[in-house]
Protein backbone atom coordinates (compact mmCIF):
# COMPACT_ATOMS: atom_id res chain seq x y z
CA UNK A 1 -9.02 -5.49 42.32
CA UNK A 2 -8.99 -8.69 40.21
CA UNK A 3 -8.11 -7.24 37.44
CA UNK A 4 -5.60 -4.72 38.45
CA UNK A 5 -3.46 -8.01 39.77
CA UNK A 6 -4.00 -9.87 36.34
CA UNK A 7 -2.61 -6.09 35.01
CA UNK A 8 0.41 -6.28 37.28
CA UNK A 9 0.98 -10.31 36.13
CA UNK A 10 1.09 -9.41 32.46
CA UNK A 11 3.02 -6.77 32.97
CA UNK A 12 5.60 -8.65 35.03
CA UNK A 13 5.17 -11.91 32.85
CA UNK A 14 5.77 -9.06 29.46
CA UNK A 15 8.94 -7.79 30.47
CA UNK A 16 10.34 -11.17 31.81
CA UNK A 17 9.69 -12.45 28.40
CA UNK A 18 10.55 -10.09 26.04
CA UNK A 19 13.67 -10.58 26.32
CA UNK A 20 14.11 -13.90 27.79
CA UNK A 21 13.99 -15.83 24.01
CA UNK A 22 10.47 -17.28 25.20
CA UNK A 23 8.14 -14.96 23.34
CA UNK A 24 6.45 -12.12 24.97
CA UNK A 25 3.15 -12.09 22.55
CA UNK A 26 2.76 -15.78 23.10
CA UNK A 27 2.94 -15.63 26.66
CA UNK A 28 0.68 -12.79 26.79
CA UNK A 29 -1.94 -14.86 24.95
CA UNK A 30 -1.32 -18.54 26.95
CA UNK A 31 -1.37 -16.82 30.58
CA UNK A 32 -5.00 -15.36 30.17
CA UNK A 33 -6.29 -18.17 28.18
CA UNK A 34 -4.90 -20.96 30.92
CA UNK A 35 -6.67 -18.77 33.84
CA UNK A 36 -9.36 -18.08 31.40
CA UNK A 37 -8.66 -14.39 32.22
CA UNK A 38 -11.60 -12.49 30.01
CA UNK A 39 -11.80 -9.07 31.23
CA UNK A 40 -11.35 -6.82 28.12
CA UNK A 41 -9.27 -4.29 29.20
CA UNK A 42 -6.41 -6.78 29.48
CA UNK A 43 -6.82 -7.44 25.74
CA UNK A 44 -7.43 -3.40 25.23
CA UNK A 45 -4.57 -1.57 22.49
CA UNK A 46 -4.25 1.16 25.53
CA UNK A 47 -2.96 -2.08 27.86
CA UNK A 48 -0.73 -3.46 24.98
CA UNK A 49 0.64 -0.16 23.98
CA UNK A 50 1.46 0.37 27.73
CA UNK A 51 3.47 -3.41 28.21
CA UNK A 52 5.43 -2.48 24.69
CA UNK A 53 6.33 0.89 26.42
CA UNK A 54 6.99 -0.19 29.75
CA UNK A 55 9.77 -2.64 27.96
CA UNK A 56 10.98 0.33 25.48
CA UNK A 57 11.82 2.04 29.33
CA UNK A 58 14.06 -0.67 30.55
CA UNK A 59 16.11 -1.56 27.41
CA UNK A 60 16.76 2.22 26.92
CA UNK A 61 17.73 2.77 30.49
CA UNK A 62 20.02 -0.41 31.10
CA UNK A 63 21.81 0.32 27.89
CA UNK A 64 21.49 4.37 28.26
CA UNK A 65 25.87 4.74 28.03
CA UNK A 66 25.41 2.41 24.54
CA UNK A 67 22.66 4.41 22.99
CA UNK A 68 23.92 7.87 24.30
CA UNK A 69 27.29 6.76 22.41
CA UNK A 70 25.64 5.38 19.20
CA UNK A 71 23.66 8.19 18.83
CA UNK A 72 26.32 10.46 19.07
CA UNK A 73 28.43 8.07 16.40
CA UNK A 74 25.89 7.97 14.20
CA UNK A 75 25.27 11.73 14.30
CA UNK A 76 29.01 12.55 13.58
CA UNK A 77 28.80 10.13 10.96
CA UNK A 78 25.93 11.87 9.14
CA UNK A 79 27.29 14.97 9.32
CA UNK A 80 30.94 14.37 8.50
CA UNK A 81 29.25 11.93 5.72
CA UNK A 82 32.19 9.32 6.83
CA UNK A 83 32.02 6.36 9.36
CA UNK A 84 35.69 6.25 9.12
CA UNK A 85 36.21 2.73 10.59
CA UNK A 86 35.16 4.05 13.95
CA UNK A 87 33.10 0.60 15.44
CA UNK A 88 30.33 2.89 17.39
CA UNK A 89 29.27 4.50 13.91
CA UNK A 90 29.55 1.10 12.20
CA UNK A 91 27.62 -0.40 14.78
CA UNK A 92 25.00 2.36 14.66
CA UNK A 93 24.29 2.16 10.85
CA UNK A 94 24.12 -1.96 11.18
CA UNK A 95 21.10 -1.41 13.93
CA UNK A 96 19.16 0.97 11.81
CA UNK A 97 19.66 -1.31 8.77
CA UNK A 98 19.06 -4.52 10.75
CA UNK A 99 15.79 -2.80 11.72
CA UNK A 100 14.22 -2.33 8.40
CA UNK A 101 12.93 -5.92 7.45
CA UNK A 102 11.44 -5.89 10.95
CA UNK A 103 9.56 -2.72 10.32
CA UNK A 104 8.26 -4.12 6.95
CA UNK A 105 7.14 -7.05 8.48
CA UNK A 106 5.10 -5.05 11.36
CA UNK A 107 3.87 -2.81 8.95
CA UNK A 108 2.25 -5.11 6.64
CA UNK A 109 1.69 -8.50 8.28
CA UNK A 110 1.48 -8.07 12.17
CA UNK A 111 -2.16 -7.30 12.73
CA UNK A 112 -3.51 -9.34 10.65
CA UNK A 113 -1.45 -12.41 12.16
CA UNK A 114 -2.02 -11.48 15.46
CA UNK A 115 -5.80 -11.49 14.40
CA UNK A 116 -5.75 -15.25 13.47
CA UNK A 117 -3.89 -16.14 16.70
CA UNK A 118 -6.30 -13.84 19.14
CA UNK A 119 -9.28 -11.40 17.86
CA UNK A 120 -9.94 -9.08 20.80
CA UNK A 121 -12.86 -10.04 22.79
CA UNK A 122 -13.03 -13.50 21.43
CA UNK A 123 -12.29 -16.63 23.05
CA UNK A 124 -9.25 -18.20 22.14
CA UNK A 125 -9.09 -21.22 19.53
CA UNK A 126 -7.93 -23.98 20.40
CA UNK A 127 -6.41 -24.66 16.92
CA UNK A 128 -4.62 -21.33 17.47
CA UNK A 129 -3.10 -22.61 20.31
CA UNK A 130 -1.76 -26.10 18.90
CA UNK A 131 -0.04 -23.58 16.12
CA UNK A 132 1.23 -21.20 18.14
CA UNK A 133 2.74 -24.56 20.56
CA UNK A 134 4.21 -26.23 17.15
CA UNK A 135 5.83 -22.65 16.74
CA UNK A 136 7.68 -22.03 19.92
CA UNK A 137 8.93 -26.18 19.44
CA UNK A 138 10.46 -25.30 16.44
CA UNK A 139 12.29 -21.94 17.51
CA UNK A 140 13.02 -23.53 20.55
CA UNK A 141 14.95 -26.35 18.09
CA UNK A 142 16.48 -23.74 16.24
CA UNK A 143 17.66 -22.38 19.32
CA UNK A 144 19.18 -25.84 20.40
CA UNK A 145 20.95 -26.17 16.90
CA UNK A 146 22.61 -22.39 16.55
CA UNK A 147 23.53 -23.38 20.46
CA UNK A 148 25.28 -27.03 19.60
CA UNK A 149 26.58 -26.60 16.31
CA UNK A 150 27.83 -22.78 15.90
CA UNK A 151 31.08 -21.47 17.06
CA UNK A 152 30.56 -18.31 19.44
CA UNK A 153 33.49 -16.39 18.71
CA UNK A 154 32.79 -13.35 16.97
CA UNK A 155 32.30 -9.95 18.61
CA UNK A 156 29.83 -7.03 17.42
CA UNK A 157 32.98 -4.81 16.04
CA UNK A 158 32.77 -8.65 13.74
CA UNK A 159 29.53 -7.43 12.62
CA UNK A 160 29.29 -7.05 8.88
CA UNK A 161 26.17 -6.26 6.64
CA UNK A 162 25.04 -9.69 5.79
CA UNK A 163 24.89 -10.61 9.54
CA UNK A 164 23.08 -7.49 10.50
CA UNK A 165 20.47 -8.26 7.58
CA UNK A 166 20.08 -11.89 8.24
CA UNK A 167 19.30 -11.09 12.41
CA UNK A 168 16.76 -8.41 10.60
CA UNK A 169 15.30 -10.61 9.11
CA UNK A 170 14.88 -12.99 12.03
CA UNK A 171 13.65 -10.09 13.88
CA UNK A 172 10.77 -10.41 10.71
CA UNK A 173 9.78 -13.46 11.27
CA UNK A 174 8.83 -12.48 15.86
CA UNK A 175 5.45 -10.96 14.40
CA UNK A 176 3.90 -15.11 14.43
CA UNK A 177 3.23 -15.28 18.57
CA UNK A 178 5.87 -18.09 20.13
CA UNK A 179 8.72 -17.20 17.72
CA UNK A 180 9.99 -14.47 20.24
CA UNK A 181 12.07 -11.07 19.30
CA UNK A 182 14.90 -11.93 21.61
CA UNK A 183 14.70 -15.87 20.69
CA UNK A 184 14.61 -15.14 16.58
CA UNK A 185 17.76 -12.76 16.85
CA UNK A 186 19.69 -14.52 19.53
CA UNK A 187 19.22 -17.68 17.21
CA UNK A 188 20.69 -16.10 14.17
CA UNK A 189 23.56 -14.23 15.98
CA UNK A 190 24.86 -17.57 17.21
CA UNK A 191 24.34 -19.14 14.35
CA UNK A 192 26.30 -16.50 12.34
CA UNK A 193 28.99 -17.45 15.14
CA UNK A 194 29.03 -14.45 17.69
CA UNK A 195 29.73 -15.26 21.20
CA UNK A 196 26.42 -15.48 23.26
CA UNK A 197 26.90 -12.67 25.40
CA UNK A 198 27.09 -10.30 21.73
CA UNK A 199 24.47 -11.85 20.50
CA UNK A 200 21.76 -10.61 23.11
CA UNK A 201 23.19 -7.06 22.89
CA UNK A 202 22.60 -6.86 19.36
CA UNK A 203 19.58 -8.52 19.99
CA UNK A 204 18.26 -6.00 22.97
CA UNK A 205 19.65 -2.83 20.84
CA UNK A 206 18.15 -3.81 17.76
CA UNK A 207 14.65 -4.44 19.76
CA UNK A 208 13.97 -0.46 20.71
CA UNK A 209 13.94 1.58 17.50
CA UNK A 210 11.25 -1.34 16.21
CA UNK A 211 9.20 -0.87 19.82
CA UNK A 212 10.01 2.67 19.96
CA UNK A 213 8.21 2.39 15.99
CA UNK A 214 5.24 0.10 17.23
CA UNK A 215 4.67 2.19 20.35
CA UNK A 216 4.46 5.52 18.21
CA UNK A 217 2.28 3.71 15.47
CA UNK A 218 0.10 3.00 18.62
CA UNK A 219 -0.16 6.06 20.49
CA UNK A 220 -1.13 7.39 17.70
CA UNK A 221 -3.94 5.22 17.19
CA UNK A 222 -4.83 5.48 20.64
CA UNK A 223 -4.91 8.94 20.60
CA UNK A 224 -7.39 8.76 17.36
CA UNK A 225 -9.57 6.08 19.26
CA UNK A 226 -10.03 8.53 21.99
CA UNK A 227 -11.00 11.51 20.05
CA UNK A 228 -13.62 9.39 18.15
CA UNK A 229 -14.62 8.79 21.30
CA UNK A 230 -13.95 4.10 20.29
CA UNK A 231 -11.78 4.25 23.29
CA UNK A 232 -13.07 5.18 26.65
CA UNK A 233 -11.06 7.15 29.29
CA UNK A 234 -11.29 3.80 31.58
CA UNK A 235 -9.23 2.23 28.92
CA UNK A 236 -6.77 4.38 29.90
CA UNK A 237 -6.51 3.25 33.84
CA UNK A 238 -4.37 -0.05 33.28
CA UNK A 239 -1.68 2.22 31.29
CA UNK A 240 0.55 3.35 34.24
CA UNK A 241 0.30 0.00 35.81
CA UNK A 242 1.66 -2.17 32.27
CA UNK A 243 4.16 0.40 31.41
CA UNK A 244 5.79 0.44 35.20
CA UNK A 245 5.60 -3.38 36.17
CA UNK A 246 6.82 -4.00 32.34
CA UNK A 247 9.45 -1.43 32.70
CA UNK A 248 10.79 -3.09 36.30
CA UNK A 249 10.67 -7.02 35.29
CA UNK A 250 12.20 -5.90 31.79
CA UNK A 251 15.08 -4.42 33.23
CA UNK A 252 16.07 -7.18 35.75
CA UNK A 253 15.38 -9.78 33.24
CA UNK A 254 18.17 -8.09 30.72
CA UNK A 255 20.49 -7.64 33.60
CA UNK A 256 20.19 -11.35 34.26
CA UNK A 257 20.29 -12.72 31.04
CA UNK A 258 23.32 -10.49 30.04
CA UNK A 259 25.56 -12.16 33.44
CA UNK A 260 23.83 -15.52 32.69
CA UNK A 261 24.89 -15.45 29.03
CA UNK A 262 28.47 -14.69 30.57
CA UNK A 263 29.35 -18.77 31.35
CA UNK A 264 25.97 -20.58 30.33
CA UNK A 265 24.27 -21.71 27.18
CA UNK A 266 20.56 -20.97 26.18
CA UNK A 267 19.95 -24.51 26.58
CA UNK A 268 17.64 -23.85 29.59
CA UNK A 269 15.06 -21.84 27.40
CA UNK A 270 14.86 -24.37 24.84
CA UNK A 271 13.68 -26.89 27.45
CA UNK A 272 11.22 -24.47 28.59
CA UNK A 273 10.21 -23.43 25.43
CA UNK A 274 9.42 -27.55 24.67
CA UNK A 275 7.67 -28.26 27.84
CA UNK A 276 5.76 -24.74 28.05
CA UNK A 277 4.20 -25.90 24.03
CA UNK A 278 3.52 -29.52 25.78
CA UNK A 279 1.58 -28.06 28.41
CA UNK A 280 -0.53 -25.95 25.53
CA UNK A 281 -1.19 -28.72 23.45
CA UNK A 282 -2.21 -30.84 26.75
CA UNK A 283 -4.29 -28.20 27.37
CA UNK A 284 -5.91 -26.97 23.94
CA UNK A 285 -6.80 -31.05 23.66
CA UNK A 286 -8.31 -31.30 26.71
CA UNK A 287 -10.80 -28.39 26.54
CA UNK A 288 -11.15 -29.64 22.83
């Protein structure tokens, strides 16, 4: 019973911060380490995979008329082999090309950083910890700057090809735990000048294909794990539970950030940001 609550937790705590700009992975981490949660099947890749999926649900679902329309766009557009200034097919193209440094990035780094940060099974350094704290300070200051100093003006039919790269390539840099998917692109789309509220659609469109990618990577692997008989069947119990309570916290916390983003700044999760990475270096000293 214990751990199916710490299950529900993570996957409410998940979808709230995936795409809140807090960072998800980090969060994921500092919550079981601060309880000193140890129970491996909150750690498992069946339990991960399950979170990632539950949040692939709600971003699909509360932006089903956008996708259902881009899809469509960038259909015609491949098979009339013309975007012909139409903003849906434009806007298509820029997500699957904004997606690509991302991908890279997950492909070739991702495991092996989230290694250093948190082996499976192993306690947590405290080292680790002090990084990952230092990390989410200076996003969350990056944040704060793109917030003060840009002008949030632009709209996504602004978009060109240099802003949908440089947001890719912020989206790159969410594989270190505390630099957050949401927080990286939301940072560079107001800092390339788009209003706030365009800046976490791009943001929350651009995040599926590269979780839809991840999840498929993983179900794969979990599939191979089970086969070879590495990954039990009781692995397999905490997947309904992360994918649902993901799914539900994931889709309020986009509806709320989208009317929030409306008539407030992001200021808010930079202060959280600084005094969550206080409280983990507080911490991570204490227990030495």
């Amino acid at each position: 019973m214990t751990t199916l609550l710490q299950a529900i937790i993570l996957g409410i705590v998940q979808g709230l911060t995936e795409f809140i700009p807090v960072s998800s992975s980090a969060h994921l981490i500092i919550v079981p380490w601060l309880f000193r949660w140890s129970d491996p099947a909150l750690t498992s890749l069946p339990f991960d995979v399950a979170l990632h999926l539950g949040t692939l649900v709600s971003v699909l679902w509360y932006f089903r008329e956008d996708w259902l329309r881009l899809i469509r766009a960038g259909v015609a557009s491949i098979r009339e082999r013309n975007i012909n200034n139409d903003p849906d097919r434009r806007l298509a193209w820029l997500i699957l090309i904004a997606c690509i440094p991302g991908g890279i990035a997950g492909v070739l780094l991702e495991g092996k950083i989230g290694d250093w940060f948190h082996t499976p099974n192993q306690p947590i350094r405290s080292s680790s910890m002090i990084v990952m704290a230092v990390i989410i300070i200076v996003l969350g200051l990056l944040l704060f700057l793109a917030e003060q100093f840009a002008r949030h003006v632009r709209n996504l039919q602004q978009m060109t090809l240099k802003d949908a790269l440089v947001i890719g390539v912020a989206q790159a840099f969410a594989i270190f735990p505390g630099v957050s998917r949401s927080g990286s692109t939301i940072t560079a789309g107001l800092a390339m000048g788009f209003e706030r509220e365009s800046a976490a659609r791009f943001s929350f469109l651009l995040s599926a294909p590269i979780i839809a990618g991840a999840g498929l990577k993983s179900l794969a692997e979990i599939y191979t794990g089970i086969t070879s008989g590495s990954i039990a069947q009781s692995d397999l119990i905490l997947f309904p539970i992360g994918v649902i309570a993901a799914a539900i916290s994931g889709y309020l916390a986009i509806r709320f950030l989208m009317r929030y983003l409306q008539k407030n700044s992001t200021n808010i999760f930079v202060y959280y940001r600084w005094l969550l990475a206080a409280v983990i270096i507080v911490v991570a000293l204490t227990r030495g």
